[in-house]
PDB file of N, CA and C in Angstrom:
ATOM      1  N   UNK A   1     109.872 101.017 121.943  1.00  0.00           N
ATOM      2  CA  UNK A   1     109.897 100.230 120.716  1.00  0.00           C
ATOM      3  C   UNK A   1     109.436 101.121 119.558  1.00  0.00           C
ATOM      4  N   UNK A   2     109.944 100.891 118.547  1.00  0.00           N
ATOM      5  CA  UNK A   2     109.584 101.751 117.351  1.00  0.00           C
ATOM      6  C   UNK A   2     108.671 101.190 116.775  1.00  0.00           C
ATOM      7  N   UNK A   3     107.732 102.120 116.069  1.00  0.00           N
ATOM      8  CA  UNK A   3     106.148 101.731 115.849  1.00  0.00           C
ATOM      9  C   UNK A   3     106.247 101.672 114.263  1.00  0.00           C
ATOM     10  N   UNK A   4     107.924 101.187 113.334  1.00  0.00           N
ATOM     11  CA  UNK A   4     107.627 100.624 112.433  1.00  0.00           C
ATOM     12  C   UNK A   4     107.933  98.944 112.624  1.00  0.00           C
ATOM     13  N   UNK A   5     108.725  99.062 113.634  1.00  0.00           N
ATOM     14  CA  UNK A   5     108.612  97.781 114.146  1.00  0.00           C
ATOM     15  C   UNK A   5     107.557  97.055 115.077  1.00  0.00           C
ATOM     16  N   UNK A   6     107.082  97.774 115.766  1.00  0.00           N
ATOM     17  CA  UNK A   6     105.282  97.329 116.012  1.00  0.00           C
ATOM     18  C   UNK A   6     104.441  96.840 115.177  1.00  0.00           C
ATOM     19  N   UNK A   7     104.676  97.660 113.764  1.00  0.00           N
ATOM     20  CA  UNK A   7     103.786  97.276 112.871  1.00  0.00           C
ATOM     21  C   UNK A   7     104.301  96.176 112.113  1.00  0.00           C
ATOM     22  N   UNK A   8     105.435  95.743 112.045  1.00  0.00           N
ATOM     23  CA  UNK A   8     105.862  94.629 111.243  1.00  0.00           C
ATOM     24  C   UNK A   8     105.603  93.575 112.526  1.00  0.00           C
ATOM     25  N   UNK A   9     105.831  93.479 113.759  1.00  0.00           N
ATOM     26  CA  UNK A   9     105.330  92.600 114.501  1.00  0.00           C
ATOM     27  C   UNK A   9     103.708  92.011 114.522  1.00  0.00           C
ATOM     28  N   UNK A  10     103.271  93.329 114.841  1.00  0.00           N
ATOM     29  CA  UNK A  10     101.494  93.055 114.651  1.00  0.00           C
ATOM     30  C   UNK A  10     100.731  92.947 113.343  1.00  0.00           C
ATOM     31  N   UNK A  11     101.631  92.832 112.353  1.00  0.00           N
ATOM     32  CA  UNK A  11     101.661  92.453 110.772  1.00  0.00           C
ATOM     33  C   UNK A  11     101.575  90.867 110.612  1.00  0.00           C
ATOM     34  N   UNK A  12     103.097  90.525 111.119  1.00  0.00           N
ATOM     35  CA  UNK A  12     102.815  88.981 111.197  1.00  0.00           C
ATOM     36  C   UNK A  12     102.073  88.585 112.559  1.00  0.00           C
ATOM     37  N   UNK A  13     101.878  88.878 113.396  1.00  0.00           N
ATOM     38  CA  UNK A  13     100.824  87.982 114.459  1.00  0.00           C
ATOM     39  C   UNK A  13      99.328  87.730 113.892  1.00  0.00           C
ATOM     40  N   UNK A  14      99.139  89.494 113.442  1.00  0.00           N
ATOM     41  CA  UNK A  14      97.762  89.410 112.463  1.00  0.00           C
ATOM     42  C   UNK A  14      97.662  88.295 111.343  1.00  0.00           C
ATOM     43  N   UNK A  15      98.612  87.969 110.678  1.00  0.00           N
ATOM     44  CA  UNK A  15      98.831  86.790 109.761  1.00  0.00           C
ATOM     45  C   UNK A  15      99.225  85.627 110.085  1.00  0.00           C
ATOM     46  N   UNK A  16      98.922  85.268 111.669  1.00  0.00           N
ATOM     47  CA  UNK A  16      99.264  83.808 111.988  1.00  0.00           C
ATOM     48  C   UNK A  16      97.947  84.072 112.783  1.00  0.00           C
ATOM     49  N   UNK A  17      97.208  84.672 113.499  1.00  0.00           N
ATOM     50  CA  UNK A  17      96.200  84.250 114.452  1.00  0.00           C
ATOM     51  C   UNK A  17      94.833  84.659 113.634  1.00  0.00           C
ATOM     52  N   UNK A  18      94.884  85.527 113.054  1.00  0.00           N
ATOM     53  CA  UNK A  18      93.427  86.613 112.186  1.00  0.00           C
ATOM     54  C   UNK A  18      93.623  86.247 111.219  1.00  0.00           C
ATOM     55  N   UNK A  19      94.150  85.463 110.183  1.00  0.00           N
ATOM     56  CA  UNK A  19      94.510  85.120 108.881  1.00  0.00           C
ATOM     57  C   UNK A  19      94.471  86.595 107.922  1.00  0.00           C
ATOM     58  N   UNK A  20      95.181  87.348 108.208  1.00  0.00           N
ATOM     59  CA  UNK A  20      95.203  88.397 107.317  1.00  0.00           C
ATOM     60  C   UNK A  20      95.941  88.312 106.075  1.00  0.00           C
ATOM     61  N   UNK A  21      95.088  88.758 105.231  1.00  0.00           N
ATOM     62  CA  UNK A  21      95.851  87.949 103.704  1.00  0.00           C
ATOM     63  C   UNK A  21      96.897  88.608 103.425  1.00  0.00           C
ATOM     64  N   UNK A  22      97.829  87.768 102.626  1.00  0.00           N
ATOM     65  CA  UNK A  22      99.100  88.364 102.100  1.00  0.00           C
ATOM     66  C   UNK A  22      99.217  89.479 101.312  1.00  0.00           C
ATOM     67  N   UNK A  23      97.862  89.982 100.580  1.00  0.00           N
ATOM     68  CA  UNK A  23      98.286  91.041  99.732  1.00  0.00           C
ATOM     69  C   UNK A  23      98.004  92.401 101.201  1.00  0.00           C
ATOM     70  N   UNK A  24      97.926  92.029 102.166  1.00  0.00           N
ATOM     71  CA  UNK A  24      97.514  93.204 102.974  1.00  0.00           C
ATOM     72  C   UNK A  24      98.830  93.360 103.495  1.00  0.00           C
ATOM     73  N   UNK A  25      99.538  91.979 103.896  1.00  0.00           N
ATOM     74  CA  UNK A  25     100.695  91.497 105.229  1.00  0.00           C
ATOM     75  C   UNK A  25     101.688  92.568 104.270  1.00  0.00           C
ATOM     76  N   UNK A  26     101.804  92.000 102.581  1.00  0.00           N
ATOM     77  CA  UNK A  26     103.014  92.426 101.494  1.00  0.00           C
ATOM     78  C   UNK A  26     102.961  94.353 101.920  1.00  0.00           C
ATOM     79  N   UNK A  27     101.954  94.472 101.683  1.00  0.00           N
ATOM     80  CA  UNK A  27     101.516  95.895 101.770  1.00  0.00           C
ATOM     81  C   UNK A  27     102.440  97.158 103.300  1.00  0.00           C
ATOM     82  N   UNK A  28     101.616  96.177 104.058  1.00  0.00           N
ATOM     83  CA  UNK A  28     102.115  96.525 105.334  1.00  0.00           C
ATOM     84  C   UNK A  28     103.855  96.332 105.883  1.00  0.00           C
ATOM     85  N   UNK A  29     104.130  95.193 105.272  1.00  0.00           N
ATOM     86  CA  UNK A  29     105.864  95.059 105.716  1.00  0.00           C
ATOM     87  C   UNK A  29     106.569  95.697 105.204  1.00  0.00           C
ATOM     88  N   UNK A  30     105.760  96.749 103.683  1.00  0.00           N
ATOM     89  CA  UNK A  30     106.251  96.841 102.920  1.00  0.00           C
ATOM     90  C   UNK A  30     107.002  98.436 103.705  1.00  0.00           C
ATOM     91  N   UNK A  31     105.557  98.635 104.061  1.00  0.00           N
ATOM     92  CA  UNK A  31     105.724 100.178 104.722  1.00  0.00           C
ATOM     93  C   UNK A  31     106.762 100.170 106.241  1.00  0.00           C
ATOM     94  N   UNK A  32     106.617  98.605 106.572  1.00  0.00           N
ATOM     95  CA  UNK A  32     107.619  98.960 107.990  1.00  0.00           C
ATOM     96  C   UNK A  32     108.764  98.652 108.264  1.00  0.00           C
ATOM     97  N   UNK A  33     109.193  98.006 106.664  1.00  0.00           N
ATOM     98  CA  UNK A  33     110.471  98.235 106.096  1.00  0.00           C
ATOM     99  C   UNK A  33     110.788  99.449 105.485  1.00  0.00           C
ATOM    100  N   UNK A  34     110.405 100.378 105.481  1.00  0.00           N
ATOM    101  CA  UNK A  34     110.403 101.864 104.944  1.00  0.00           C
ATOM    102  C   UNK A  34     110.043 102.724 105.462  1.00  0.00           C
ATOM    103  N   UNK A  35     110.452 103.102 107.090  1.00  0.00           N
ATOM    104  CA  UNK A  35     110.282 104.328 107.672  1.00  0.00           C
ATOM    105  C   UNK A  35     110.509 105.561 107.059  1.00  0.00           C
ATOM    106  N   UNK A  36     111.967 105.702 106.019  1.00  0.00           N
ATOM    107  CA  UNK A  36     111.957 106.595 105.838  1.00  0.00           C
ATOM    108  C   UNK A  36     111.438 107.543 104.411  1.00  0.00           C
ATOM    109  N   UNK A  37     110.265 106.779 103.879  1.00  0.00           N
ATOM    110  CA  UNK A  37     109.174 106.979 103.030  1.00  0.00           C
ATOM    111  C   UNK A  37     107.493 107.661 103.874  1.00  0.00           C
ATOM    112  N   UNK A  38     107.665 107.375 105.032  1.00  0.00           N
ATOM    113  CA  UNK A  38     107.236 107.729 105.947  1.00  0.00           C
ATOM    114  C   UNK A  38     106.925 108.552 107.250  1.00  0.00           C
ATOM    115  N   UNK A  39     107.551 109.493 106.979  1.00  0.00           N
ATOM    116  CA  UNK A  39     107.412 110.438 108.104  1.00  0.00           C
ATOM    117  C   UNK A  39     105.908 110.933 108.618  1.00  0.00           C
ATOM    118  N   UNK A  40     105.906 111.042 109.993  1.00  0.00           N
ATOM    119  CA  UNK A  40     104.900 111.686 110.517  1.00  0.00           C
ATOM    120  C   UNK A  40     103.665 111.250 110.141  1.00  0.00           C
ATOM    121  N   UNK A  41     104.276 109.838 110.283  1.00  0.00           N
ATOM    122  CA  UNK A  41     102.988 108.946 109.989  1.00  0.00           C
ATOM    123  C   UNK A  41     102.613 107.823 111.204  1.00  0.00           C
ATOM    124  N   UNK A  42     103.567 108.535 112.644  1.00  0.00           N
ATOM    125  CA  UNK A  42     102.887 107.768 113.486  1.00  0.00           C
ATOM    126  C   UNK A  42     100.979 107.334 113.961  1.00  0.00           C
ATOM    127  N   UNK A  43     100.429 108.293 113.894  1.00  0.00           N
ATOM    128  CA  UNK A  43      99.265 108.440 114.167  1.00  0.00           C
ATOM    129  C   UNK A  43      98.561 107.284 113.635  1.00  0.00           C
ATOM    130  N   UNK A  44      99.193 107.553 112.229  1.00  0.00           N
ATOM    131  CA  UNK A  44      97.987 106.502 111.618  1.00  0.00           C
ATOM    132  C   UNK A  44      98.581 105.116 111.575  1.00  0.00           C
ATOM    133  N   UNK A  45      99.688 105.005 111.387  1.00  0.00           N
ATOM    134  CA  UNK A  45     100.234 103.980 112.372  1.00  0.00           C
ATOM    135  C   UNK A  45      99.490 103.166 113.147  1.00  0.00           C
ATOM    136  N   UNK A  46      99.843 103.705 114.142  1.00  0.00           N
ATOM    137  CA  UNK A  46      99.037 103.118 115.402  1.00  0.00           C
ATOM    138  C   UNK A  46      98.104 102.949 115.225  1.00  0.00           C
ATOM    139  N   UNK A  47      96.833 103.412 114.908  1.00  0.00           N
ATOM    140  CA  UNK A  47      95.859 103.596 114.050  1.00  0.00           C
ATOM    141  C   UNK A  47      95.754 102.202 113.931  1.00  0.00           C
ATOM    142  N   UNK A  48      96.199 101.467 112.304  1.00  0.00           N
ATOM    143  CA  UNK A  48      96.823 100.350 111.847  1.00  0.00           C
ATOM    144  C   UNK A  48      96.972  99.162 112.765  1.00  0.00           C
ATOM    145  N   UNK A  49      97.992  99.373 113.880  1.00  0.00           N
ATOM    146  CA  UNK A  49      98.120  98.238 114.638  1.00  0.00           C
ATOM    147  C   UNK A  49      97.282  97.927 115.529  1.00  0.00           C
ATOM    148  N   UNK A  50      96.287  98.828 115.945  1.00  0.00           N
ATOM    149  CA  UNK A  50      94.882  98.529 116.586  1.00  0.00           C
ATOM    150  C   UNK A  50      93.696  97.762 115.673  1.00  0.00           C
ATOM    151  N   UNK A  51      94.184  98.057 114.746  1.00  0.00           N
ATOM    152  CA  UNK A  51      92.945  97.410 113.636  1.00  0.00           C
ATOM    153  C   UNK A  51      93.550  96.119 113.390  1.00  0.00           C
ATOM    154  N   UNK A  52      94.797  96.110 113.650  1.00  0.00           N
ATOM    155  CA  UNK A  52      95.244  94.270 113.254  1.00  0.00           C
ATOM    156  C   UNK A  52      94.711  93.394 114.178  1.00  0.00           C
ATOM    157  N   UNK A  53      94.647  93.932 115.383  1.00  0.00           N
ATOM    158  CA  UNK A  53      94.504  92.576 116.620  1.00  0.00           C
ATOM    159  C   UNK A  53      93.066  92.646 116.805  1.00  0.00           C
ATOM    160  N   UNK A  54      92.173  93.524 115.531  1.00  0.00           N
ATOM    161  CA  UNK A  54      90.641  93.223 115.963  1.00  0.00           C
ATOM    162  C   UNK A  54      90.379  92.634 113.958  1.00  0.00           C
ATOM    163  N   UNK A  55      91.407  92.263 113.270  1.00  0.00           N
ATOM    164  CA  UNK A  55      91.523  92.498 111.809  1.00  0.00           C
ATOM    165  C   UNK A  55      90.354  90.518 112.275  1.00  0.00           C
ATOM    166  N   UNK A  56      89.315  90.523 110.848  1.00  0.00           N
ATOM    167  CA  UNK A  56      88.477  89.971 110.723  1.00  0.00           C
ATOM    168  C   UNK A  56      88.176  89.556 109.257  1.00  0.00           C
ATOM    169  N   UNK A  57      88.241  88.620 108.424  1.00  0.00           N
ATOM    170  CA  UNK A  57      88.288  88.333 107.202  1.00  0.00           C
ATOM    171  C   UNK A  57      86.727  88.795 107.006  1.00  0.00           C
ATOM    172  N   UNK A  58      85.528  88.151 107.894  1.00  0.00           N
ATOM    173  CA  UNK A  58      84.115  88.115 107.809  1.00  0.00           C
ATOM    174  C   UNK A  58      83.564  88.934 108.823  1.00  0.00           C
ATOM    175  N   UNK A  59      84.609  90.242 109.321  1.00  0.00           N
ATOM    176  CA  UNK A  59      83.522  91.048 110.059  1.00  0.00           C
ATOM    177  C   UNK A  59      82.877  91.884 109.182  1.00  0.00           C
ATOM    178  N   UNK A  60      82.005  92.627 110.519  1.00  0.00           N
ATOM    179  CA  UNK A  60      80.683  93.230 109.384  1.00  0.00           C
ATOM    180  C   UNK A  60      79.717  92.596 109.233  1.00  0.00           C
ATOM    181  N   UNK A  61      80.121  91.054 108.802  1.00  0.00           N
ATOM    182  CA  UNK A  61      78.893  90.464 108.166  1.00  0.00           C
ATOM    183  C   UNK A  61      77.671  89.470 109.237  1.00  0.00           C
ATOM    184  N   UNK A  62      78.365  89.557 109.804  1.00  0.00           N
ATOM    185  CA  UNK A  62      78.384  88.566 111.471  1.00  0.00           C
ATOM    186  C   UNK A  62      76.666  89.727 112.003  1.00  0.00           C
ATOM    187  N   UNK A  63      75.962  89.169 113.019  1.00  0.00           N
ATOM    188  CA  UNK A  63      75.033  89.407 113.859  1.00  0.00           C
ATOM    189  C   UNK A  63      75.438  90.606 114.893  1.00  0.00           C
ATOM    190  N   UNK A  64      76.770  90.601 115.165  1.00  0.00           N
ATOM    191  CA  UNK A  64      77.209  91.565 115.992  1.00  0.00           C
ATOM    192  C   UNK A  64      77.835  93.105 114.866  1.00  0.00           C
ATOM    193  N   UNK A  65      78.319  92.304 113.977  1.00  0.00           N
ATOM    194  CA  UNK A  65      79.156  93.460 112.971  1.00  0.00           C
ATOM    195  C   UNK A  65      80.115  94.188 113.495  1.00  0.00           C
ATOM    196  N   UNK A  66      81.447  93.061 114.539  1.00  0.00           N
ATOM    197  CA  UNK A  66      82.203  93.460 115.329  1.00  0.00           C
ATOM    198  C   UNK A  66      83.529  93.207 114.194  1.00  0.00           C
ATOM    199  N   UNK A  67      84.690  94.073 114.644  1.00  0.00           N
ATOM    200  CA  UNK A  67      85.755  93.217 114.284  1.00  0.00           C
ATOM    201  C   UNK A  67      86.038  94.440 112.965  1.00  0.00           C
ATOM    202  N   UNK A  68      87.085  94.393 112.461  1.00  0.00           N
ATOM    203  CA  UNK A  68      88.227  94.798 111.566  1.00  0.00           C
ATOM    204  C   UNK A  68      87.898  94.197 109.840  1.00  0.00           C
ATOM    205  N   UNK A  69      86.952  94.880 109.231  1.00  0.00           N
ATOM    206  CA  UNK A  69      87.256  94.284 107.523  1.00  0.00           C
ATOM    207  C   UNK A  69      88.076  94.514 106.937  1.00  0.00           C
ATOM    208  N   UNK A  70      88.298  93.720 105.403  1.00  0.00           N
ATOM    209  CA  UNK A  70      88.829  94.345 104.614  1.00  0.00           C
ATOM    210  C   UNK A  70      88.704  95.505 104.482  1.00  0.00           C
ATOM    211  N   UNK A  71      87.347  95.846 104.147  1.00  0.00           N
ATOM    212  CA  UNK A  71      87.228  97.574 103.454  1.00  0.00           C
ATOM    213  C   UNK A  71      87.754  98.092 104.917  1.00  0.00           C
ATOM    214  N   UNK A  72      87.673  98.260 106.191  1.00  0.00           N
ATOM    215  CA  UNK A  72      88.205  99.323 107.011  1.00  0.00           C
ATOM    216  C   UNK A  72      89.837  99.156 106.730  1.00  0.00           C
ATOM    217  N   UNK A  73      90.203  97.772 107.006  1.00  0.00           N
ATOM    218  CA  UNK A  73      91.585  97.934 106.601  1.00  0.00           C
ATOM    219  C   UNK A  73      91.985  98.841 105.568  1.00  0.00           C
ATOM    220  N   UNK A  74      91.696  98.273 104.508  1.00  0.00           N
ATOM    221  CA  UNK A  74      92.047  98.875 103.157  1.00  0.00           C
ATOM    222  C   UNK A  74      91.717 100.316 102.977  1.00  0.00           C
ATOM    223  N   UNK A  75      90.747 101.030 103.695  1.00  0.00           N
ATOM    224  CA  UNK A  75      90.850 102.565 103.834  1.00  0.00           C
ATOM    225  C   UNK A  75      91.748 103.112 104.557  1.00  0.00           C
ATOM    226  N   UNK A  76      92.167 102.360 105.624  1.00  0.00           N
ATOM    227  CA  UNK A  76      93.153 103.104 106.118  1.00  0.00           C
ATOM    228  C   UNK A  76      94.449 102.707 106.017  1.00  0.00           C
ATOM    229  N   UNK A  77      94.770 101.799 104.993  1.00  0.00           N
ATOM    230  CA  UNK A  77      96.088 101.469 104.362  1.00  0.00           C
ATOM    231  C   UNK A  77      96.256 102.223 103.226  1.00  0.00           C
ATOM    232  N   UNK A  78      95.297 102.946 102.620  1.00  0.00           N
ATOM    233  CA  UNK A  78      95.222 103.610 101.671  1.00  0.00           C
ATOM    234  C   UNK A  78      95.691 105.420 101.956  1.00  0.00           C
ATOM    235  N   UNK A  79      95.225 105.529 102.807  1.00  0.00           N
ATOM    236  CA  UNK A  79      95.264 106.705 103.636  1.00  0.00           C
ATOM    237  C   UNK A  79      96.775 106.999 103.945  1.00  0.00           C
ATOM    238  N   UNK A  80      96.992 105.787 104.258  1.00  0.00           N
ATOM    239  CA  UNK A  80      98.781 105.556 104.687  1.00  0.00           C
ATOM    240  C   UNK A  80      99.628 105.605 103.622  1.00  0.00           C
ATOM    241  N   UNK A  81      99.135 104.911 102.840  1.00  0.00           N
ATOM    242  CA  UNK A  81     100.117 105.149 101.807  1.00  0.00           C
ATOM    243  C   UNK A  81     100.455 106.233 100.953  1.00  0.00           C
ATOM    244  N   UNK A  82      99.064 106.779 100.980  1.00  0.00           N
ATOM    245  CA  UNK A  82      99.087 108.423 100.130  1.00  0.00           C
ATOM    246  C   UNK A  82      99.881 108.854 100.818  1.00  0.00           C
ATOM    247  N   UNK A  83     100.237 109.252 101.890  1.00  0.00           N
ATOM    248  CA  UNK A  83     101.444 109.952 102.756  1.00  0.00           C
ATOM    249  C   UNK A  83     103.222 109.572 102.470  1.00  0.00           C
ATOM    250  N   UNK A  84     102.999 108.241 101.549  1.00  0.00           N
ATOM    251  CA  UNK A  84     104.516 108.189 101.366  1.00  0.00           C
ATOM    252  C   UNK A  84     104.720 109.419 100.435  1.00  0.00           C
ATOM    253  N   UNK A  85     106.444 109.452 101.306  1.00  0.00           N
ATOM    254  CA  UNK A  85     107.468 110.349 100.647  1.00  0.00           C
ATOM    255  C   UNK A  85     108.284 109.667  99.826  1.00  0.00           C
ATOM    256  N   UNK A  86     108.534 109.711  98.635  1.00  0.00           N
ATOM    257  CA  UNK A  86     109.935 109.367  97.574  1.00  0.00           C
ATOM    258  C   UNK A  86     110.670 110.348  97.586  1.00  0.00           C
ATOM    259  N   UNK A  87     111.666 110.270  97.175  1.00  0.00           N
ATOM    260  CA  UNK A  87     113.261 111.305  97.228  1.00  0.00           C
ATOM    261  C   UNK A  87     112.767 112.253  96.090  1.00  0.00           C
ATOM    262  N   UNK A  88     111.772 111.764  95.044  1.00  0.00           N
ATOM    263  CA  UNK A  88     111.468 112.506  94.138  1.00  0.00           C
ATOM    264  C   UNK A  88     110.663 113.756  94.289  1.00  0.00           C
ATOM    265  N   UNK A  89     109.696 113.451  95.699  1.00  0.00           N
ATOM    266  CA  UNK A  89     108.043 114.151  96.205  1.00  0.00           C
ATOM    267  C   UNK A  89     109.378 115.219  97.012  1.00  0.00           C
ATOM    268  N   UNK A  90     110.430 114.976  97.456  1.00  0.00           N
ATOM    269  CA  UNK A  90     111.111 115.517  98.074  1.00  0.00           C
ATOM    270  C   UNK A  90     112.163 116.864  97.541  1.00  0.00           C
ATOM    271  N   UNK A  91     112.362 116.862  96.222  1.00  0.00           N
ATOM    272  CA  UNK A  91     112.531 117.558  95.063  1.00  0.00           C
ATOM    273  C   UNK A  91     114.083 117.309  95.446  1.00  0.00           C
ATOM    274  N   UNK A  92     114.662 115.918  95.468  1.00  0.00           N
ATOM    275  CA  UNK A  92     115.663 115.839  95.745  1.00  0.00           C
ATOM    276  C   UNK A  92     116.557 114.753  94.346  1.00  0.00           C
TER     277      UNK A  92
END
């Protein structure tokens, strides 16, 4: 299975079982509708889809401080995205 389609799967499951908010879901479909802005970005990828099925609106804040936040999300969606390629970054 292709792991931009992993991530659009474990995109929406994360947004029906973990309530992961839409500006994260928009973010993410955005990228796994756009493999090819993306190269050689499996790693962190995967990365990504491990953090969805532990993704946590109120971890951290909890007694245990288990679970997937925003801020971890959002660092490493950030991380991801700096890596897109445009046709432009491409000198094409």
């Amino acid at each position: 299975m292709d792991v931009f389609y992993k991530l659009r799967s474990a995109t929406l499951l994360a947004g029906q079982e973990n309530e992961l908010p839409d500006f994260f879901a928009d973010r993410l479909l955005a990228i796994a509708s756009s493999p090819q802005h993306y190269p050689n970005t499996t790693k962190e990828i995967l990365k990504i889809i491990d953090m969805l099925s532990e993704y946590d609106t109120y971890a951290q804040t909890g007694y245990m401080g288990m679970g997937v936040s925003n801020v971890i999300l959002e660092s490493s969606l950030k991380q991801l995205e700096a890596k897109k390629v445009t046709s432009n970054s491409k000198g094409i």
